[in-house]
PDB file of N, CA and C in Angstrom:
ATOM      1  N   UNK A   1      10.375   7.130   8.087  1.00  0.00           N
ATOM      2  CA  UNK A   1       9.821   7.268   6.764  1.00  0.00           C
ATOM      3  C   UNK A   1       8.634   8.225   6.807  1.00  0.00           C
ATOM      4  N   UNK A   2       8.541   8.924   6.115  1.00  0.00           N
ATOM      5  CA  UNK A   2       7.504   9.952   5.834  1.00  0.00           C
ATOM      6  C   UNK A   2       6.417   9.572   4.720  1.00  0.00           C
ATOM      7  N   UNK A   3       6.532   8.808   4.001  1.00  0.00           N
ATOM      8  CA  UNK A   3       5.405   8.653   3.250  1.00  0.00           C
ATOM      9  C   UNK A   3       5.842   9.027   1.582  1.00  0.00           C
ATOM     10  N   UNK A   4       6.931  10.048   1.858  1.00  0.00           N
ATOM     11  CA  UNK A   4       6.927  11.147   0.313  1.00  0.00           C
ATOM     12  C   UNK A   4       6.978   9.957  -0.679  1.00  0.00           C
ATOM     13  N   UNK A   5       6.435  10.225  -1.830  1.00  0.00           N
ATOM     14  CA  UNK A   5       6.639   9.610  -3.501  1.00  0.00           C
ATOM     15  C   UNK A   5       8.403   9.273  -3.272  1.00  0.00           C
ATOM     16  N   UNK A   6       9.258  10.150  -3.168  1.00  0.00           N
ATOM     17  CA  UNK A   6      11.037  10.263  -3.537  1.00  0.00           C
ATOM     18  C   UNK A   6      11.210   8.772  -2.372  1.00  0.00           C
ATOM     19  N   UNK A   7      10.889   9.118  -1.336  1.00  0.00           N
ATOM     20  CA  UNK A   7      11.324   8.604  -0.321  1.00  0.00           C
ATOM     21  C   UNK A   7      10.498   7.171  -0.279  1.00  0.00           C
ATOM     22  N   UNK A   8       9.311   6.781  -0.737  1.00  0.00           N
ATOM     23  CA  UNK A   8       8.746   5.024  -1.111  1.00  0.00           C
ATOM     24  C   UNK A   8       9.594   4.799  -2.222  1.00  0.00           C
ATOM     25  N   UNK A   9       9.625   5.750  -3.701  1.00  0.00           N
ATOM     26  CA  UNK A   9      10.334   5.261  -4.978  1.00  0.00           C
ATOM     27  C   UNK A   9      11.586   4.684  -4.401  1.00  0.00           C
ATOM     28  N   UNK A  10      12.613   5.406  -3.820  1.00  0.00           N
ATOM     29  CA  UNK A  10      14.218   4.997  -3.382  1.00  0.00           C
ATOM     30  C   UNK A  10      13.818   3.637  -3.155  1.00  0.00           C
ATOM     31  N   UNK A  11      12.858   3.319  -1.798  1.00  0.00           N
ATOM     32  CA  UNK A  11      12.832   1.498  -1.091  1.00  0.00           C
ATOM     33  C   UNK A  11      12.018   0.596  -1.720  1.00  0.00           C
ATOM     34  N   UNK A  12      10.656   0.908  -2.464  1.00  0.00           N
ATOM     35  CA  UNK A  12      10.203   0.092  -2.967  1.00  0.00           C
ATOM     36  C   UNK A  12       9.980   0.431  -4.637  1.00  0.00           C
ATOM     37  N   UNK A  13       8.698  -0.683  -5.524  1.00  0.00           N
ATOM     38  CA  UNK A  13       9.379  -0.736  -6.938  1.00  0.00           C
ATOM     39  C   UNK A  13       7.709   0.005  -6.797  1.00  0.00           C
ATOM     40  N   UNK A  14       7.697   1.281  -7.359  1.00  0.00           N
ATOM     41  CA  UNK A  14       6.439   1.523  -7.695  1.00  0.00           C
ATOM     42  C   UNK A  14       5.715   1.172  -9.428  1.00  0.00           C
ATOM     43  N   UNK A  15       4.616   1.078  -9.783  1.00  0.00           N
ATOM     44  CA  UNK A  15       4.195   0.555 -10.450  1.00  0.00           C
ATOM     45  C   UNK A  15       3.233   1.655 -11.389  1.00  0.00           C
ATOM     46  N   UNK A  16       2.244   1.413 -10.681  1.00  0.00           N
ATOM     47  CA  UNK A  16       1.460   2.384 -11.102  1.00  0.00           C
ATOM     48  C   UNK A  16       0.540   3.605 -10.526  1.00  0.00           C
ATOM     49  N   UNK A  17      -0.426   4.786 -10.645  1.00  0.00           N
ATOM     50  CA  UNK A  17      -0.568   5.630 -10.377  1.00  0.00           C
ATOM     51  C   UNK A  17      -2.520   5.947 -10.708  1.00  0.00           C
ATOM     52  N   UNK A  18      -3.394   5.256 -10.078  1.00  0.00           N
ATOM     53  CA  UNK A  18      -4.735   5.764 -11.163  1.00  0.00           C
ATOM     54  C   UNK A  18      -5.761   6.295 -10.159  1.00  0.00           C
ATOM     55  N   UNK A  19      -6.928   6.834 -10.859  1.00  0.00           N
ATOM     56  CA  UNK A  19      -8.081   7.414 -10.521  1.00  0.00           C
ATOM     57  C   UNK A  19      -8.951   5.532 -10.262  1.00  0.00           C
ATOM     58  N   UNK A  20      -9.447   5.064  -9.468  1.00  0.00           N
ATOM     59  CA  UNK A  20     -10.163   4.115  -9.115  1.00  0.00           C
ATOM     60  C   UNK A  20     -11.354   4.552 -10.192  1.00  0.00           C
ATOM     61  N   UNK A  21     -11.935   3.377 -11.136  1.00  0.00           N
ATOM     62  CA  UNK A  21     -12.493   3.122 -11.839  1.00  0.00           C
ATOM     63  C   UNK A  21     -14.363   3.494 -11.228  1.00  0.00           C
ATOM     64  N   UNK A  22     -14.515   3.117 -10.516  1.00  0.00           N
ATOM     65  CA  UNK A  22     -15.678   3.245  -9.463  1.00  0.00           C
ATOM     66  C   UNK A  22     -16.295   4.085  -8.590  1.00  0.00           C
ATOM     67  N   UNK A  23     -15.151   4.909  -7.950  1.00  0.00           N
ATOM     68  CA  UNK A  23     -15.375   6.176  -7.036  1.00  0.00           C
ATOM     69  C   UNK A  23     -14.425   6.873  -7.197  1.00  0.00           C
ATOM     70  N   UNK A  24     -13.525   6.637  -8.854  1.00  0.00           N
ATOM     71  CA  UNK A  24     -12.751   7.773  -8.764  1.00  0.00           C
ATOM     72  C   UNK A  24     -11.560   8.393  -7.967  1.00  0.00           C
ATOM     73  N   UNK A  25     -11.424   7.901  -6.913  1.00  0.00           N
ATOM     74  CA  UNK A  25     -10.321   7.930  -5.975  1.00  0.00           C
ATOM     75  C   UNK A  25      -9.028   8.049  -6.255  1.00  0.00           C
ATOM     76  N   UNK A  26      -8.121   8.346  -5.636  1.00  0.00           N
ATOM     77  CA  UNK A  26      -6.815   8.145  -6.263  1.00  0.00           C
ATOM     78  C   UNK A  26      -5.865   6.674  -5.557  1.00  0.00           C
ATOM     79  N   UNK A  27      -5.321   5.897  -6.252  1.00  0.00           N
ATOM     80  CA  UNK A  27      -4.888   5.064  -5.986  1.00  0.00           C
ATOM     81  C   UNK A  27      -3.574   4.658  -6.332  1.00  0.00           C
ATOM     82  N   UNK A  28      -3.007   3.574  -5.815  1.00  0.00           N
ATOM     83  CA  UNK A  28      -1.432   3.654  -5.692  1.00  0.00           C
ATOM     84  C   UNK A  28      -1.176   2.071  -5.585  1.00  0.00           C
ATOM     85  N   UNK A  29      -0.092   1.332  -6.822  1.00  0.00           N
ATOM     86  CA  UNK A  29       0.373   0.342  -6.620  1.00  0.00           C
ATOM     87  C   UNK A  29       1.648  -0.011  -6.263  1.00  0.00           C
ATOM     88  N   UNK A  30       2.089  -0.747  -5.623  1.00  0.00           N
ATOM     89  CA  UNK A  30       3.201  -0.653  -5.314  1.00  0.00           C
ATOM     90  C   UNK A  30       3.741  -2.202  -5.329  1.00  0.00           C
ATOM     91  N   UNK A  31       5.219  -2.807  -4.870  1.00  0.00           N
ATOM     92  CA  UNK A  31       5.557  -3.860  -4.716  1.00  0.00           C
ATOM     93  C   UNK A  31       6.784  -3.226  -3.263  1.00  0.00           C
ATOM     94  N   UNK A  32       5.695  -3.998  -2.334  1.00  0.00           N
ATOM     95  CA  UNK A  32       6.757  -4.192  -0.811  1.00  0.00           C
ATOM     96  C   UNK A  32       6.626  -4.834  -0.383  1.00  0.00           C
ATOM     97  N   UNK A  33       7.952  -5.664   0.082  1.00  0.00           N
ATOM     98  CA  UNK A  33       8.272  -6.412   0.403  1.00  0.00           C
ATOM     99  C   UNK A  33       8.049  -7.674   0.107  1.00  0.00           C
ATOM    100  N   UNK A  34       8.383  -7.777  -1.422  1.00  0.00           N
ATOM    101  CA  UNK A  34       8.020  -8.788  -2.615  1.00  0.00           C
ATOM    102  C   UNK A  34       6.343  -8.850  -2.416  1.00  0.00           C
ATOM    103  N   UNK A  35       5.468  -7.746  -2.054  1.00  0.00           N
ATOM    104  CA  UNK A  35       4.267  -7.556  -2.041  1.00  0.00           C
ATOM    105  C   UNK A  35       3.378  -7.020  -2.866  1.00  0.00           C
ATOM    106  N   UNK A  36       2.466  -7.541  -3.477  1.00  0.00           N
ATOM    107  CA  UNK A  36       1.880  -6.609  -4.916  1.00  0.00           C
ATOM    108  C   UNK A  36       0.763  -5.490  -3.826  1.00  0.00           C
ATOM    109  N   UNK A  37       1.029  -4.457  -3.482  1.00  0.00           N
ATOM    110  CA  UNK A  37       0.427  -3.866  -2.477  1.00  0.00           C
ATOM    111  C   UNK A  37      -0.749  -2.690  -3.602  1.00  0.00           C
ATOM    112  N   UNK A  38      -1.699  -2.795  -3.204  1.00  0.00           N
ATOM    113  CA  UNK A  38      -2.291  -1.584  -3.768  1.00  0.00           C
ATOM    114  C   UNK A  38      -2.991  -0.213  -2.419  1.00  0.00           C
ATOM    115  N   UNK A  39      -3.097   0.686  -2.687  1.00  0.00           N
ATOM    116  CA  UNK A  39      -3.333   1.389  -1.410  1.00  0.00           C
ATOM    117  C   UNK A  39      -4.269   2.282  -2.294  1.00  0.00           C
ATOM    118  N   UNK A  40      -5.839   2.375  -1.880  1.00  0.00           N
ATOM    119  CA  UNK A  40      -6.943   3.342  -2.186  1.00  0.00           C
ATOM    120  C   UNK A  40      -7.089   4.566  -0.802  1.00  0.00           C
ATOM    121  N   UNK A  41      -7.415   5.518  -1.509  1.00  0.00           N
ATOM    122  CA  UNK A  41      -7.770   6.813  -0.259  1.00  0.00           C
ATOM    123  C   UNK A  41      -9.349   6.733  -0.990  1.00  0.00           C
ATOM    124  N   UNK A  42     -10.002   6.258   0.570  1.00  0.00           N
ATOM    125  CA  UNK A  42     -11.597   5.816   0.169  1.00  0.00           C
ATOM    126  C   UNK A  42     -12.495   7.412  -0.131  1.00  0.00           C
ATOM    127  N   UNK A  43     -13.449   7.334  -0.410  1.00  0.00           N
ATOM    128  CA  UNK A  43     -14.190   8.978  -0.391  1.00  0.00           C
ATOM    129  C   UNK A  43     -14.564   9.237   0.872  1.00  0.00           C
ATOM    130  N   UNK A  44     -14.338   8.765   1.723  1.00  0.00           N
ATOM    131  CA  UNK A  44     -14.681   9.125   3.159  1.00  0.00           C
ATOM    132  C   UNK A  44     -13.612   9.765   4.037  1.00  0.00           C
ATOM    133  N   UNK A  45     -12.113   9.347   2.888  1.00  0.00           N
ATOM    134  CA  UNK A  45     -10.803  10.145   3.500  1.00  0.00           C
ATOM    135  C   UNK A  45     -10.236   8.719   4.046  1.00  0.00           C
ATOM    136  N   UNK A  46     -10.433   7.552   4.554  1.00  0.00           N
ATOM    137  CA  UNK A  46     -10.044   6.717   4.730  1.00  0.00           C
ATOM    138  C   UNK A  46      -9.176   6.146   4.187  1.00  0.00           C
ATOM    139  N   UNK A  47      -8.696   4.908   4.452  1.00  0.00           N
ATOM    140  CA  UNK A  47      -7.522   4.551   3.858  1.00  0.00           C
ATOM    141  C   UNK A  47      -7.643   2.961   3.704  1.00  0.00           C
ATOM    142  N   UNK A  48      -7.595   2.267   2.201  1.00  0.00           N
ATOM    143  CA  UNK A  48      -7.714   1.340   2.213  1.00  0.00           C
ATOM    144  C   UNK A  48      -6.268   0.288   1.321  1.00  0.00           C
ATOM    145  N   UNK A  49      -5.909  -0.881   2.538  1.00  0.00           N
ATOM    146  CA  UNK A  49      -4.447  -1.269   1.681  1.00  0.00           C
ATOM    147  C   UNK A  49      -4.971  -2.998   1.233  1.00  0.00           C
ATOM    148  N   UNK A  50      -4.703  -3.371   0.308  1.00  0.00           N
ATOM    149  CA  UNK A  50      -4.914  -4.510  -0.317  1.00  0.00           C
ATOM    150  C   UNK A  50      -3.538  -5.148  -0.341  1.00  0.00           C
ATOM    151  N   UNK A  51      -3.302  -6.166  -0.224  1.00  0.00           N
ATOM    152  CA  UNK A  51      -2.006  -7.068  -0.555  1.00  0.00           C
ATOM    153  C   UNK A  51      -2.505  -8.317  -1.168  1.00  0.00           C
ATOM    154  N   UNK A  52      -1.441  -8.442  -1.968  1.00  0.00           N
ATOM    155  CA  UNK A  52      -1.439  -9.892  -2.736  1.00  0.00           C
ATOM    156  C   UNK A  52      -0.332 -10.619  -2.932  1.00  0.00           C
ATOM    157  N   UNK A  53      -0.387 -11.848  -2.720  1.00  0.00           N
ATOM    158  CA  UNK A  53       1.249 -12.228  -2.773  1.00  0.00           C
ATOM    159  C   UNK A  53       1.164 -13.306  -3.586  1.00  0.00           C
ATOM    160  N   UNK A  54       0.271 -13.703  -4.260  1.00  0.00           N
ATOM    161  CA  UNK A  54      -0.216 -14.907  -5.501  1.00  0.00           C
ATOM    162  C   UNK A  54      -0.671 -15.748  -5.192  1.00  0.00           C
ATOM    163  N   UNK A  55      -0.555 -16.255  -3.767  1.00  0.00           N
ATOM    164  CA  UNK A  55      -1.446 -17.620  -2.980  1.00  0.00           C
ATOM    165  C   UNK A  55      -2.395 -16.903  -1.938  1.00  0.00           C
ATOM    166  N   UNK A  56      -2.059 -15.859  -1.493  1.00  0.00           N
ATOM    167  CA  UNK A  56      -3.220 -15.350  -0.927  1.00  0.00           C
ATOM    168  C   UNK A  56      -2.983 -14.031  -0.829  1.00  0.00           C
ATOM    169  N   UNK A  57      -4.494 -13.167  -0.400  1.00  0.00           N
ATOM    170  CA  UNK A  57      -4.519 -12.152  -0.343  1.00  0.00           C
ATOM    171  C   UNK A  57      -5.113 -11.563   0.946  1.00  0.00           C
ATOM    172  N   UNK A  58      -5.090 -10.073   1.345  1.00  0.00           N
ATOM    173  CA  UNK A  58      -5.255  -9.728   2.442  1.00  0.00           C
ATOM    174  C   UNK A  58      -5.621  -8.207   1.918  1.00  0.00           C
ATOM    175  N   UNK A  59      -6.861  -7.400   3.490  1.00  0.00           N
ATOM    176  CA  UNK A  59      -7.192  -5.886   3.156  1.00  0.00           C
ATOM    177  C   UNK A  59      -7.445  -5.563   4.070  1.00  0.00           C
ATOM    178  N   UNK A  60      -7.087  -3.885   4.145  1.00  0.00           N
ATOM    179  CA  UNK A  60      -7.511  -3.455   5.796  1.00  0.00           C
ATOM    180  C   UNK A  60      -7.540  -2.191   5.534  1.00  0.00           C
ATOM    181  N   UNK A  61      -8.844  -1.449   6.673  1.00  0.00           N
ATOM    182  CA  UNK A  61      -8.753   0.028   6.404  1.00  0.00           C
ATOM    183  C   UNK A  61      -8.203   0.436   7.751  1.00  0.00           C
ATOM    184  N   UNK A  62      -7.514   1.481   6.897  1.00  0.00           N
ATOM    185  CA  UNK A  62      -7.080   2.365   8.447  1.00  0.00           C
ATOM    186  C   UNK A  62      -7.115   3.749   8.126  1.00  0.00           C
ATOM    187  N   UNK A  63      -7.451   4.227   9.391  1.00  0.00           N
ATOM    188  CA  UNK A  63      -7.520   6.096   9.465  1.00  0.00           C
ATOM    189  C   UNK A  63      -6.261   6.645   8.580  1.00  0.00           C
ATOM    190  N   UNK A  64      -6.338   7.682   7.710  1.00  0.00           N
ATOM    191  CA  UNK A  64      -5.238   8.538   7.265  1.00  0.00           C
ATOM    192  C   UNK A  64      -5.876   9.517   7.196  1.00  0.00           C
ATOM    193  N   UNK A  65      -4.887  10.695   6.754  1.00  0.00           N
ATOM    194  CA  UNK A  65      -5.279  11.966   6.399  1.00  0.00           C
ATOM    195  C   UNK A  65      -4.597  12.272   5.083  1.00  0.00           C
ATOM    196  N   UNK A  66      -3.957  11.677   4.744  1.00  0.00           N
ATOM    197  CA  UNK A  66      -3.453  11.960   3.089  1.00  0.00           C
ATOM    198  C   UNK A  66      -2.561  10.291   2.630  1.00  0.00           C
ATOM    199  N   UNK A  67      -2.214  10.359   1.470  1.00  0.00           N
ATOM    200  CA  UNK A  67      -1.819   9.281   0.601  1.00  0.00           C
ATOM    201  C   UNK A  67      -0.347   8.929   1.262  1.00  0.00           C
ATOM    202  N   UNK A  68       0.483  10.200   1.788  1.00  0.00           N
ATOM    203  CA  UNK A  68       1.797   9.771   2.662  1.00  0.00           C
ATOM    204  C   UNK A  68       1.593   8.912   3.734  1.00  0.00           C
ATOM    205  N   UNK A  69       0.430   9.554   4.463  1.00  0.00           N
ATOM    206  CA  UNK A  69       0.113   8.878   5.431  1.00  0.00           C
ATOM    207  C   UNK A  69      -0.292   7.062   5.745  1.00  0.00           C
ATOM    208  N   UNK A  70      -0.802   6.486   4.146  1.00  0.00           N
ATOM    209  CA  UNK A  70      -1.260   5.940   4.028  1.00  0.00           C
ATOM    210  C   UNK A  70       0.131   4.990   3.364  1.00  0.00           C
ATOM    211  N   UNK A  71       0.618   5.693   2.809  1.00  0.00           N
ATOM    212  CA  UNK A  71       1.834   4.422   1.863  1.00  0.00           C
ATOM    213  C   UNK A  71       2.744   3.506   3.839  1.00  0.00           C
ATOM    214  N   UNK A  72       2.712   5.083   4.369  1.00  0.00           N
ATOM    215  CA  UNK A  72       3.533   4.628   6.034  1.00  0.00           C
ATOM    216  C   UNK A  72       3.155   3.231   6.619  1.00  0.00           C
ATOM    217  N   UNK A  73       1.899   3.147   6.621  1.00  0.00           N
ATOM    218  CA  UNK A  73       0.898   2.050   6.767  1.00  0.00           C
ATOM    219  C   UNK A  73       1.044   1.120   6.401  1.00  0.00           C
ATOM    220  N   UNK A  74       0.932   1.430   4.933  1.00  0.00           N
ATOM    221  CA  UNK A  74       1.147  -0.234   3.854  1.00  0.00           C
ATOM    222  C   UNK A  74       2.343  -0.603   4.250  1.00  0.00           C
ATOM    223  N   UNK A  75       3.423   0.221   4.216  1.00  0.00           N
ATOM    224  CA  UNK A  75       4.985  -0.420   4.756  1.00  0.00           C
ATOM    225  C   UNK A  75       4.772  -1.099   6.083  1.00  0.00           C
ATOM    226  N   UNK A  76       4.356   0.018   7.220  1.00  0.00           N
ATOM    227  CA  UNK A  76       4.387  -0.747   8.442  1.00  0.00           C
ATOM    228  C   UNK A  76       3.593  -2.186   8.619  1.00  0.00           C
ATOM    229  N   UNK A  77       2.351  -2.656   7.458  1.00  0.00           N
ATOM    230  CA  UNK A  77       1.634  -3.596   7.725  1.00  0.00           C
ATOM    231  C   UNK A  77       2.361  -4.377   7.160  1.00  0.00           C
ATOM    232  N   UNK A  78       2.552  -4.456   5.863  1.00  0.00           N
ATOM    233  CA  UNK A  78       3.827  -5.439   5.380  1.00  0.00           C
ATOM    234  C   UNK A  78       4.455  -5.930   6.022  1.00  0.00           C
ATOM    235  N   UNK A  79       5.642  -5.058   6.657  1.00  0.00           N
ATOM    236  CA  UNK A  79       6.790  -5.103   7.392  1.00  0.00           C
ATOM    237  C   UNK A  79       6.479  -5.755   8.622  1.00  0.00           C
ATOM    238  N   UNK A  80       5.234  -5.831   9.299  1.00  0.00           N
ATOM    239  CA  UNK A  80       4.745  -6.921  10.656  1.00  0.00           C
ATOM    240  C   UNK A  80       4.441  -8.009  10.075  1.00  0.00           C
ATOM    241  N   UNK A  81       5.009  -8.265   9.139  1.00  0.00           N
ATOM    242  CA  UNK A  81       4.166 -10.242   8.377  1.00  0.00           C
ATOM    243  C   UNK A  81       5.616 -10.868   9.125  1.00  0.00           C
ATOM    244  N   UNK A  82       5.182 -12.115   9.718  1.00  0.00           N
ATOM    245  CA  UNK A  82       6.402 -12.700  10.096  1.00  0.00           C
ATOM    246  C   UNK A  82       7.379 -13.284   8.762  1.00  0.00           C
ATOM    247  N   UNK A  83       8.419 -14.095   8.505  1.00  0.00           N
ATOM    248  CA  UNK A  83       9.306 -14.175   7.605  1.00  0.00           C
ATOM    249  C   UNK A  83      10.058 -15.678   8.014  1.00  0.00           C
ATOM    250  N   UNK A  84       9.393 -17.105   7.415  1.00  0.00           N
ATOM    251  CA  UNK A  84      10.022 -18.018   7.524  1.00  0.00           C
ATOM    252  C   UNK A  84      11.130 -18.108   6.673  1.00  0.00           C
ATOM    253  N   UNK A  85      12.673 -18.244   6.740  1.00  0.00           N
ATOM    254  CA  UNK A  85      13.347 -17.925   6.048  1.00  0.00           C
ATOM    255  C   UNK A  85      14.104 -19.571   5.715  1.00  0.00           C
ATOM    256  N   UNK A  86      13.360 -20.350   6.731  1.00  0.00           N
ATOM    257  CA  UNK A  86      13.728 -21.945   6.597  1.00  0.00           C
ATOM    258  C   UNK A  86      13.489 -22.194   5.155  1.00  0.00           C
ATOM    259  N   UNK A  87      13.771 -23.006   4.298  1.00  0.00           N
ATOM    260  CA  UNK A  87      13.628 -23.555   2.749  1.00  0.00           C
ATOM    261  C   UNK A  87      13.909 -25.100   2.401  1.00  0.00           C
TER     262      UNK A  87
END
C-alpha cells in the first residue's frame, strides 16, 4: 500500500477532509478497520493518528514526511490490534 487517496478510498470508508480548527493543519478521517480513525500532519511535519472505537480510544505520533505516508501508518497500527473473534 502506498498511502494514495485512490488506493485508501478502494479499502477503507473515507469520511471527511479538513484544515484542523487550531493549527490549521490538514487532516483526514477515516473508518479502518471498523475504526473511526482520524490522522493530523502536526506543524512540525509530524504525524499524529487518533482512533476511536466508542468504548475506548487511543493516539500516537509517528515520524512522516507527507499525509501518504501517514494514512500507511494508521492502517499498519490498526491492522496490529489483536481480533477476538470468540462471541
Amino acid at each position: 500500500m502506498n498511502g494514495s487517496f485512490e488506493q485508501m478510498s478502494n479499502c477503507y470508508e473515507f469520511i471527511e477532509s479538513r484544515k484542523n480548527d487550531e493549527c490549521c493543519c490538514p487532516e483526514e478521517d477515516w473508518i479502518i478497520g471498523m475504526l473511526y480513525t482520524t490522522i493530523h500532519i502536526e506543524p512540525d511535519g509530524s504525524g499524529h493518528i487518533l482512533i476511536d472505537s466508542g468504548n475506548w480510544e487511543d493516539e500516537k505520533l509517528v515520524p512522516t514526511k507527507s499525509i501518504e505516508e501517514l494514512r500507511v501508518a494508521a492502517v499498519n497500527w490498526v491492522e496490529s490490534f489483536p481480533i477476538n473473534n470468540e462471541l
